[in-house]
Protein backbone atom coordinates (compact mmCIF):
# COMPACT_ATOMS: atom_id res chain seq x y z
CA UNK A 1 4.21 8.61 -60.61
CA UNK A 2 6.94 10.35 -62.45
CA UNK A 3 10.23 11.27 -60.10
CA UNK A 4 9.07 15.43 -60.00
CA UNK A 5 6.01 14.26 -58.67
CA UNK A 6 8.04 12.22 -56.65
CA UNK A 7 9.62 15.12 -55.18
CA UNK A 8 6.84 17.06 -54.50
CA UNK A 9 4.87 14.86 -52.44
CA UNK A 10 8.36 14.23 -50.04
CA UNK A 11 8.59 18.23 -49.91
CA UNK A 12 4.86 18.33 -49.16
CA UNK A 13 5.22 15.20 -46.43
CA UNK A 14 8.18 17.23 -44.58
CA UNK A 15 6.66 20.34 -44.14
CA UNK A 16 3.61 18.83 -42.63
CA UNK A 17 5.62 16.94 -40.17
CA UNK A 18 7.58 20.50 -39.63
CA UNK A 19 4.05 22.14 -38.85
CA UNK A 20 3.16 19.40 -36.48
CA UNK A 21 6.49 19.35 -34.62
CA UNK A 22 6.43 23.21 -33.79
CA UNK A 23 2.57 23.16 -32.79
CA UNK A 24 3.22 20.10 -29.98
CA UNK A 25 6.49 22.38 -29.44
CA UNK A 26 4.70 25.55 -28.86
CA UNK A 27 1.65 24.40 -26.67
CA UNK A 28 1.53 24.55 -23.25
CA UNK A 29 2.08 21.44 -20.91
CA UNK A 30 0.43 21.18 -17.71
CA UNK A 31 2.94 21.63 -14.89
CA UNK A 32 3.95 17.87 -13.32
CA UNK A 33 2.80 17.14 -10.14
CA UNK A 34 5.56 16.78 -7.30
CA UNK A 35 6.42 13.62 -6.49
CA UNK A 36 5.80 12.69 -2.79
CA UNK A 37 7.74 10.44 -0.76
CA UNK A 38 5.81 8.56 1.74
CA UNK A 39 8.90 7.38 3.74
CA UNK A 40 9.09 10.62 5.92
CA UNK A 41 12.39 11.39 4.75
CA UNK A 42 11.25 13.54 1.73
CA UNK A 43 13.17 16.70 0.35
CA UNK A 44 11.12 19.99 -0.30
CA UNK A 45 9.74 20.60 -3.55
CA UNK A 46 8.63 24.21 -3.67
CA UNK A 47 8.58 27.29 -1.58
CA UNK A 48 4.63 28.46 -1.27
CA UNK A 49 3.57 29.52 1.81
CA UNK A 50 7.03 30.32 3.54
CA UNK A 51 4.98 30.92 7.37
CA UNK A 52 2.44 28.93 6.86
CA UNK A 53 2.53 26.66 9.99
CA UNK A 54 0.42 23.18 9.95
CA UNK A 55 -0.91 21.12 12.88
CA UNK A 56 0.15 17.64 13.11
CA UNK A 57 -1.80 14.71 12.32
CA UNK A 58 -3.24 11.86 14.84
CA UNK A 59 -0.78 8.98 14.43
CA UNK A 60 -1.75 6.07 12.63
CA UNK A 61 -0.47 2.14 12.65
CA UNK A 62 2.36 2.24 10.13
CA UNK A 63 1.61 -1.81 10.29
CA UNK A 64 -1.86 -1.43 9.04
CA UNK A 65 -2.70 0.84 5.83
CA UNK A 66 -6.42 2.15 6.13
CA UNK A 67 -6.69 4.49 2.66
CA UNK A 68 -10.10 5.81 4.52
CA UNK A 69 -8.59 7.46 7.02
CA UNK A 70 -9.31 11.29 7.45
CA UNK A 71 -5.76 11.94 7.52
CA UNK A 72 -5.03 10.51 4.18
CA UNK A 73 -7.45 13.18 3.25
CA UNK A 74 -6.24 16.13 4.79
CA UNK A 75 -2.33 14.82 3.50
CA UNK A 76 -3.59 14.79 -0.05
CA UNK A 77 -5.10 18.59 0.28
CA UNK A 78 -1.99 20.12 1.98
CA UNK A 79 0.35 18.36 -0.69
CA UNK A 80 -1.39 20.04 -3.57
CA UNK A 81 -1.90 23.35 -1.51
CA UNK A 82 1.86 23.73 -0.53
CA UNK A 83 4.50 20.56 -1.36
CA UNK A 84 6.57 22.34 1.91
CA UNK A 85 4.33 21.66 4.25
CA UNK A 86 5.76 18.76 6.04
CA UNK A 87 8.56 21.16 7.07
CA UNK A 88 5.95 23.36 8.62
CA UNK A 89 4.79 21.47 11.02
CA UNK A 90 6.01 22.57 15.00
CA UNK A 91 7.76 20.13 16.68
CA UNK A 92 8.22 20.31 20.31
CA UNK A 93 9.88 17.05 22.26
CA UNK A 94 10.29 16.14 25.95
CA UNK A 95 13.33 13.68 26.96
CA UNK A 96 15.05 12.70 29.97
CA UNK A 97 18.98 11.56 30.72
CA UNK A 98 19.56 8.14 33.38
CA UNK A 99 22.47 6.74 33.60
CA UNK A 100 22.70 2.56 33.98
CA UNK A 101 21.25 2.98 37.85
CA UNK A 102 18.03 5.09 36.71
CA UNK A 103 20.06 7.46 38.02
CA UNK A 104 18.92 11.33 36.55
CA UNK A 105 22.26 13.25 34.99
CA UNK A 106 22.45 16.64 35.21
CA UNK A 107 24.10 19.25 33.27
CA UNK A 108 24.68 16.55 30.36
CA UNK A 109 24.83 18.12 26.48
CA UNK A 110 22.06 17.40 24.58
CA UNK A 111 22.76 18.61 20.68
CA UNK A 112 19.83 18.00 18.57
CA UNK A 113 19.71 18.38 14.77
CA UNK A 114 16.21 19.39 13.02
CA UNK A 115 15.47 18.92 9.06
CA UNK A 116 13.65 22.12 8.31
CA UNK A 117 13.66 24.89 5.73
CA UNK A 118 16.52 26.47 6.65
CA UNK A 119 19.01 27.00 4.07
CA UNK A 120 21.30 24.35 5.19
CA UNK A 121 18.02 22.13 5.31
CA UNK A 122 18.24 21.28 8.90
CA UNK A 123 18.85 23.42 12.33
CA UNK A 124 21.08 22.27 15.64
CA UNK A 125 19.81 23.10 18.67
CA UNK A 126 21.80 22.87 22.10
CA UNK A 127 20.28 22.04 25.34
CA UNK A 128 21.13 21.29 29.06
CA UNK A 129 19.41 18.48 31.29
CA UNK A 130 17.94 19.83 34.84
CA UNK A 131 18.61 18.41 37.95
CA UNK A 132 15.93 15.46 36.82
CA UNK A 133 18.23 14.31 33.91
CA UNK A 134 15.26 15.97 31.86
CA UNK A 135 15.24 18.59 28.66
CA UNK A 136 12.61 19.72 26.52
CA UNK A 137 12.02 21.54 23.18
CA UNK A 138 8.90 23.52 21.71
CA UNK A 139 9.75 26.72 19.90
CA UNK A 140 10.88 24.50 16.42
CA UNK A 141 9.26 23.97 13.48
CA UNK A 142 10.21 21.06 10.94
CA UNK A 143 9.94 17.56 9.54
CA UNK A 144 12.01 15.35 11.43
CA UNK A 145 13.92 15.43 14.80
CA UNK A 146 17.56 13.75 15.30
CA UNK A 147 18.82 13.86 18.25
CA UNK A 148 22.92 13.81 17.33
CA UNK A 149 24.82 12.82 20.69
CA UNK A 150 24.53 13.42 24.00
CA UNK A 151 27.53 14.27 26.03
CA UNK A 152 28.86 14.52 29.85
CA UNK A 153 32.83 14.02 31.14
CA UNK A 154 32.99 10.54 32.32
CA UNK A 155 29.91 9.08 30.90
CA UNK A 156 29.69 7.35 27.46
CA UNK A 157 26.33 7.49 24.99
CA UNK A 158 25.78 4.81 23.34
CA UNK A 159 23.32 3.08 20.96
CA UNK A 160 19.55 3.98 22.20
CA UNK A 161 16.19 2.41 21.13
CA UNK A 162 15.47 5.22 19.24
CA UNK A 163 17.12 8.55 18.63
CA UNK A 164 15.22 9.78 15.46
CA UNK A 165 11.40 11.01 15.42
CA UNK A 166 9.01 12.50 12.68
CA UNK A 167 6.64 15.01 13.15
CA UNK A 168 4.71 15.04 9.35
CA UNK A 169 4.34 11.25 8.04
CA UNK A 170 1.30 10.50 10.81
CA UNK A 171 2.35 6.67 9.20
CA UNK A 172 5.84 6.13 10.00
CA UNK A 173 7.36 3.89 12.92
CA UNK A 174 9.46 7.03 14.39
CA UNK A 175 6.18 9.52 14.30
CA UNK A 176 6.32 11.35 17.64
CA UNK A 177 3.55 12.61 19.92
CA UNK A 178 5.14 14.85 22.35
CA UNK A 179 4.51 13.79 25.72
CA UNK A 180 6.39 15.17 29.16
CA UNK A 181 4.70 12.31 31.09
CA UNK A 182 6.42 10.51 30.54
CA UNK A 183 9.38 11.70 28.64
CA UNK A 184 11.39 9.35 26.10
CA UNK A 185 14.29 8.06 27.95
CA UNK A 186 18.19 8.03 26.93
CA UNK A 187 21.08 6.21 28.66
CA UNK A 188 24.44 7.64 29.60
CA UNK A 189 27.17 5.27 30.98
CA UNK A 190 29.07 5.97 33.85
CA UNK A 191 32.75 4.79 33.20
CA UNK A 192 33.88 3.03 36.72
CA UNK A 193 37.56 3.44 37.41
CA UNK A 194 38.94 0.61 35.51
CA UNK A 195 41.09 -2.62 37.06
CA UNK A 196 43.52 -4.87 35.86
CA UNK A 197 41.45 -7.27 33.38
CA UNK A 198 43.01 -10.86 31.45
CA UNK A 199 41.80 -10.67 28.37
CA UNK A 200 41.82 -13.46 25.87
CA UNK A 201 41.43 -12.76 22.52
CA UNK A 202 41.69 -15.65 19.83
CA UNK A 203 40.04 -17.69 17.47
CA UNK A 204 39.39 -20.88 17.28
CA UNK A 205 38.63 -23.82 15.67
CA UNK A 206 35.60 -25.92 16.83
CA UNK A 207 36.46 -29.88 17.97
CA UNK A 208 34.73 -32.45 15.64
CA UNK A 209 32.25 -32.88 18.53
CA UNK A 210 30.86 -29.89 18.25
CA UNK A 211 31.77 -29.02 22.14
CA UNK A 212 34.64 -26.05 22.63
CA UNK A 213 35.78 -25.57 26.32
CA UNK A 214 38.22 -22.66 27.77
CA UNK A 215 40.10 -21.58 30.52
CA UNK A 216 39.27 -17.98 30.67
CA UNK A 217 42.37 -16.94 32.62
CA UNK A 218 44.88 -18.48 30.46
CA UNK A 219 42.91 -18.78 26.98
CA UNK A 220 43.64 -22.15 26.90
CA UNK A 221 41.30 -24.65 25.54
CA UNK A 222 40.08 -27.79 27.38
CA UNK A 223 39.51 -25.74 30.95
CA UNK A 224 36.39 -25.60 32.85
CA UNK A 225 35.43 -21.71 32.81
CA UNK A 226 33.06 -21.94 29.78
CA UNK A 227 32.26 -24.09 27.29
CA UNK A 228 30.08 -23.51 24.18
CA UNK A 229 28.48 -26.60 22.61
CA UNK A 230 27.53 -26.51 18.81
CA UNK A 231 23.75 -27.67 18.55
CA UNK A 232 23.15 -27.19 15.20
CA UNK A 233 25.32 -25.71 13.13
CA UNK A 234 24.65 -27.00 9.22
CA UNK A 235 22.75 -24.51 7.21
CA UNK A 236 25.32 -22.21 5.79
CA UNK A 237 22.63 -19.16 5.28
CA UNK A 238 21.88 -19.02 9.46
CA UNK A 239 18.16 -19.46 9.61
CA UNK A 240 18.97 -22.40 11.40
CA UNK A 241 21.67 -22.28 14.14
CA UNK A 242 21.63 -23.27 17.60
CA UNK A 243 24.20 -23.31 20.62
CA UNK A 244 24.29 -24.04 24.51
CA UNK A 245 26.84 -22.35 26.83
CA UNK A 246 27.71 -23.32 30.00
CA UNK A 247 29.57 -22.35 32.95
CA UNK A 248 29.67 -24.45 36.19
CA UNK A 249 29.64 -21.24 38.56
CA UNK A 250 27.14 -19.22 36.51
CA UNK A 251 26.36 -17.13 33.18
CA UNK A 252 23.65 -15.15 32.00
CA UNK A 253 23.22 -12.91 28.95
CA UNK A 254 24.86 -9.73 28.79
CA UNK A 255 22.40 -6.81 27.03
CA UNK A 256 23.45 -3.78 28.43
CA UNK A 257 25.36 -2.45 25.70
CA UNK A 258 28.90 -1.43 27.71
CA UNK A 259 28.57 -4.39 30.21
CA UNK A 260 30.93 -2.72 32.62
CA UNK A 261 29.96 -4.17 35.84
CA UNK A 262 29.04 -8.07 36.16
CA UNK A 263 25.53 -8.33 37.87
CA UNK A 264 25.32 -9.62 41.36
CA UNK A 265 22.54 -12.54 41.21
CA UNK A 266 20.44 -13.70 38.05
CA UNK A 267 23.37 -16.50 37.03
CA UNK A 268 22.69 -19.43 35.23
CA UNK A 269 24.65 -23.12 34.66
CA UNK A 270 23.41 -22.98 31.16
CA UNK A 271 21.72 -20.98 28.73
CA UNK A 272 20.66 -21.51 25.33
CA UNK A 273 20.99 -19.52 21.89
CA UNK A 274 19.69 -19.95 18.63
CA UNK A 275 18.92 -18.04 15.00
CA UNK A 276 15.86 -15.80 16.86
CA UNK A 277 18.13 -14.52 19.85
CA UNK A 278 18.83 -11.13 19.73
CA UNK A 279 22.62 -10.22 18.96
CA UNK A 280 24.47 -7.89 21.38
CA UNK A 281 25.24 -4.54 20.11
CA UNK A 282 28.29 -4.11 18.12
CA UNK A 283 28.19 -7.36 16.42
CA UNK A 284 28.24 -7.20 12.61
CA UNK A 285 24.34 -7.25 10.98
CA UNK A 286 23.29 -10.04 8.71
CA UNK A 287 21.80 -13.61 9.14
CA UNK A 288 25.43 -15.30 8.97
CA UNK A 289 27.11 -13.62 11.70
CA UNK A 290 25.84 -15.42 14.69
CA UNK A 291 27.14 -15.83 18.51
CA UNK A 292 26.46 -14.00 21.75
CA UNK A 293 27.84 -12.09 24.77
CA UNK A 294 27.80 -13.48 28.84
CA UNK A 295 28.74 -12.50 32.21
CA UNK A 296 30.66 -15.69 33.20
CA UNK A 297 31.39 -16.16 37.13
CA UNK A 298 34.50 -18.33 37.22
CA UNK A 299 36.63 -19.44 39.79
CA UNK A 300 39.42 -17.00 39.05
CA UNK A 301 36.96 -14.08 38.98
CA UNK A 302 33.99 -12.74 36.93
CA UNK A 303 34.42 -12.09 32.99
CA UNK A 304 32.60 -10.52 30.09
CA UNK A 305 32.87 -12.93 27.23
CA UNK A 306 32.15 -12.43 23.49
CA UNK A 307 32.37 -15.06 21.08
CA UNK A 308 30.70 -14.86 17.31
CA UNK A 309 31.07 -16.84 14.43
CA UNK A 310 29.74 -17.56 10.41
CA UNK A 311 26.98 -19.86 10.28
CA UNK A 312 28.30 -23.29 8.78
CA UNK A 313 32.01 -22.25 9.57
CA UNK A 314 33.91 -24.74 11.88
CA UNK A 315 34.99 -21.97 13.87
CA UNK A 316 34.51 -19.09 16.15
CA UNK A 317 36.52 -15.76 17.80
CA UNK A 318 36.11 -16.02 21.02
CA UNK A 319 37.30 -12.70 23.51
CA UNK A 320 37.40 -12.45 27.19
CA UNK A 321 37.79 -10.11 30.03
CA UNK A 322 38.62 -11.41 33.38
CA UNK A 323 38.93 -9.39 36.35
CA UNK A 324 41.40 -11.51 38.66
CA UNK A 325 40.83 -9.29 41.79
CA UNK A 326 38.70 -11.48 44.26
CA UNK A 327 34.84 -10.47 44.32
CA UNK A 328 35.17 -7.99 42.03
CA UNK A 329 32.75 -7.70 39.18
CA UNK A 330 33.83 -4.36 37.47
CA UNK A 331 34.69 -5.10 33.92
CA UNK A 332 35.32 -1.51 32.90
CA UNK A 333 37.92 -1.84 29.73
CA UNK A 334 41.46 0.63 30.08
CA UNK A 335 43.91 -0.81 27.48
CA UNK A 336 46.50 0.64 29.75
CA UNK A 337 45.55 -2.16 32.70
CA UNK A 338 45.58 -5.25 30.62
CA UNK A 339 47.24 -8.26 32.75
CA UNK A 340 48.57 -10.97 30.67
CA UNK A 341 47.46 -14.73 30.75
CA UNK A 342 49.58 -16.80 33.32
C-alpha cells in the first residue's frame, strides 16, 4: 500500500468515527431513575404532584427484612409515580411533659422542627403543654419529625430516649404511629435550690493491687468512703473490663441523667460493673472509655460520684460531690456554693 493510499484510508477511518460520535451524541438517553435512600433521611428529588397527600404505611420490623411485604409494593409504585412523596405524608404526634416525680408540667415550650417541602426544607412549629404536661400536633405534613428542645424557667431538658420520629420509611427504628393513649413521654428537670457541695475532682493513678480507696470529703486516697477495685483490666480495646465498687454505708447506680437528689432506700455495699453496663450519660462514646456513676452514702453525707477511665490505662479521673449538711441528699450543682476539702 503506497503512502496516498495510506492517507486515504486514515481520512476515511476518521470520518467514520466522526459519524459515529455525533449519532451516540445526538440520540436520546432515557432519563435516570432517582436514586432512593432507604435510611429515612432522604432529600427530595423532584417536584410532581405538589398537593398530593399520601397515607402512611403499617410499620414494619426494621430488624427483619420481608421483600414480600405489601408495603414494599406500594413504596416502589409511589417512588416512580412522584420521588416527593415521602414529604407528603401527614404527620400528626401526641406527647406529654413529667418532670423527675411523674409530675405533669404545664405551660412548658415545646419547639418542634419538621423536614418538609418547604423552601427552607423543614418547618418549626411552637406549642404549649396543658395542665396534663401534654401537647399534640395534626395539621402537618412531612417526612420526619424533630422535636428541637423543650423549655420551662427552672427546669432543665435533657437527653431523652428518643426525640426524632419518621413518618414515610414504614422500616426505620424511629417510624411513628401516632397514638394519644398513651402519648410518648419527655422529662424536664426540676433544678432544687442548690447547697454547699465538696467536690473532689482529680485523677489518679491506680495502686499495683488493682484496689483504689478515697475519702470523699477530703479527696484523699486510702479513706473508707469508696473504693473501686480493678477486676480485670488487661485488654487494651475494652471488650473485656470489669470493676467492683464499694461503699460500707451504701451505693447504687446513678441513671437519671442530672442525679440531683440522692435516693432515699435502694443502697447497696457493693455493686459490680463490667464491658456490657450501660455508661451514664455524658460520658465520652467508644469501647475504651469505660467507668460509671453512684450515689455513695458516706459518713460525712451523701455524694454523687463519677469516675471513668481508658481500658488498659493504670489510671482513672475520679469526681465527687458531697453534700456535708447532715441528712441531706440534694446534690443539685451551683459553682457559686462549692465548699472546699478540709
Amino acid at each position: 500500500m503506497n503512502r496516498n493510499t495510506t492517507r486515504r484510508v486514515g481520512v476515511a477511518v476518521l470520518i467514520l468515527l466522526i459519524g459515529l460520535l455525533a449519532f451516540f451524541s445526538s440520540s436520546p438517553r432515557p432519563a435516570s431513575e432517582p436514586v432512593v435512600r432507604l435510611d429515612g433521611r432522604a432529600t427530595p428529588a423532584s417536584n410532581l404532584n405538589p398537593s398530593t397527600t399520601y397515607a402512611r404505611l403499617p410499620a414494619a420490623d426494621p430488624n427483619d427484612y420481608n421483600p414480600t411485604l405489601p408495603q414494599w409494593k406500594e413504596w416502589r409504585q409511589r417512588n416512580a409515580a412522584d420521588p416527593k412523596w415521602e414529604w407528603k405524608v401527614p404527620i400528626a404526634f401526641f406527647g406529654q411533659v413529667l418532670d423527675q416525680n411523674d409530675v405533669p408540667v404545664t405551660q412548658a415550650k415545646i419547639t418542634l422542627s419538621i423536614t418538609d417541602l418547604s423552601a427552607r426544607g423543614a418547618s418549626v412549629r411552637e406549642l404549649t403543654t396543658d395542665a396534663q404536661g401534654k401537647f399534640s400536633l395534626d395539621d402537618a405534613k412531612g417526612k420526619h419529625l424533630l422535636v428541637r428542645s423543650i423549655e420551662k424557667e427552672g427546669f432543665k431538658y435533657g437527653t431523652q430516649k428518643q426525640d426524632g420520629f419518621e413518618y414515610a420509611a414504614f422500616f426505620d427504628a424511629d417510624y411513628y404511629t401516632p397514638d394519644s393513649k398513651p402519648p410518648t413521654i419527655f422529662r424536664l428537670y426540676k433544678e432544687a435550690v442548690a447547697e454547699p457541695l465538696i467536690v473532689v475532682s482529680d485523677k489518679y493513678r491506680i495502686p499495683a493491687d488493682g484496689t483504689f480507696a478515697i475519702d470523699l470529703k477530703t479527696g484523699r486516697e486510702g479513706g473508707n468512703d469508696l473504693s473501686i477495685e480493678i477486676v480485670d483490666n488487661s485488654d487494651p480495646t475494652g471488650k473485656k473490663w470489669a470493676v467492683k465498687v464499694k461503699a460500707p454505708s451504701g451505693l447504687q447506680v446513678a441513671e437519671d441523667q442530672f442525679a440531683s437528689v440522692a435516693p432515699e432506700s435502694g443502697y447497696e455495699s457493693e455493686v459490680a460493673i463490667d464491658q456490657d453496663t450501660k455508661q451514664p450519660s455524658g460520658f465520652q462514646s467508644g469501647s475504651l472509655y469505660k467507668g460509671g456513676r453512684f450515689y455513695v452514702k458516706t459518713t460525712s453525707g451523701y455524694a454523687l460520684v463519677d469516675f471513668r477511665m481508658v481500658a488498659g490505662k493504670k489510671s482513672l479521673r475520679l469526681t465527687s460531690y458531697l453534700n456535708p449538711k447532715p441528712g441531706s441528699r440534694n446534690l443539685e450543682f451551683d459553682p457559686a456554693k462549692v465548699v472546699k476539702s478540709p
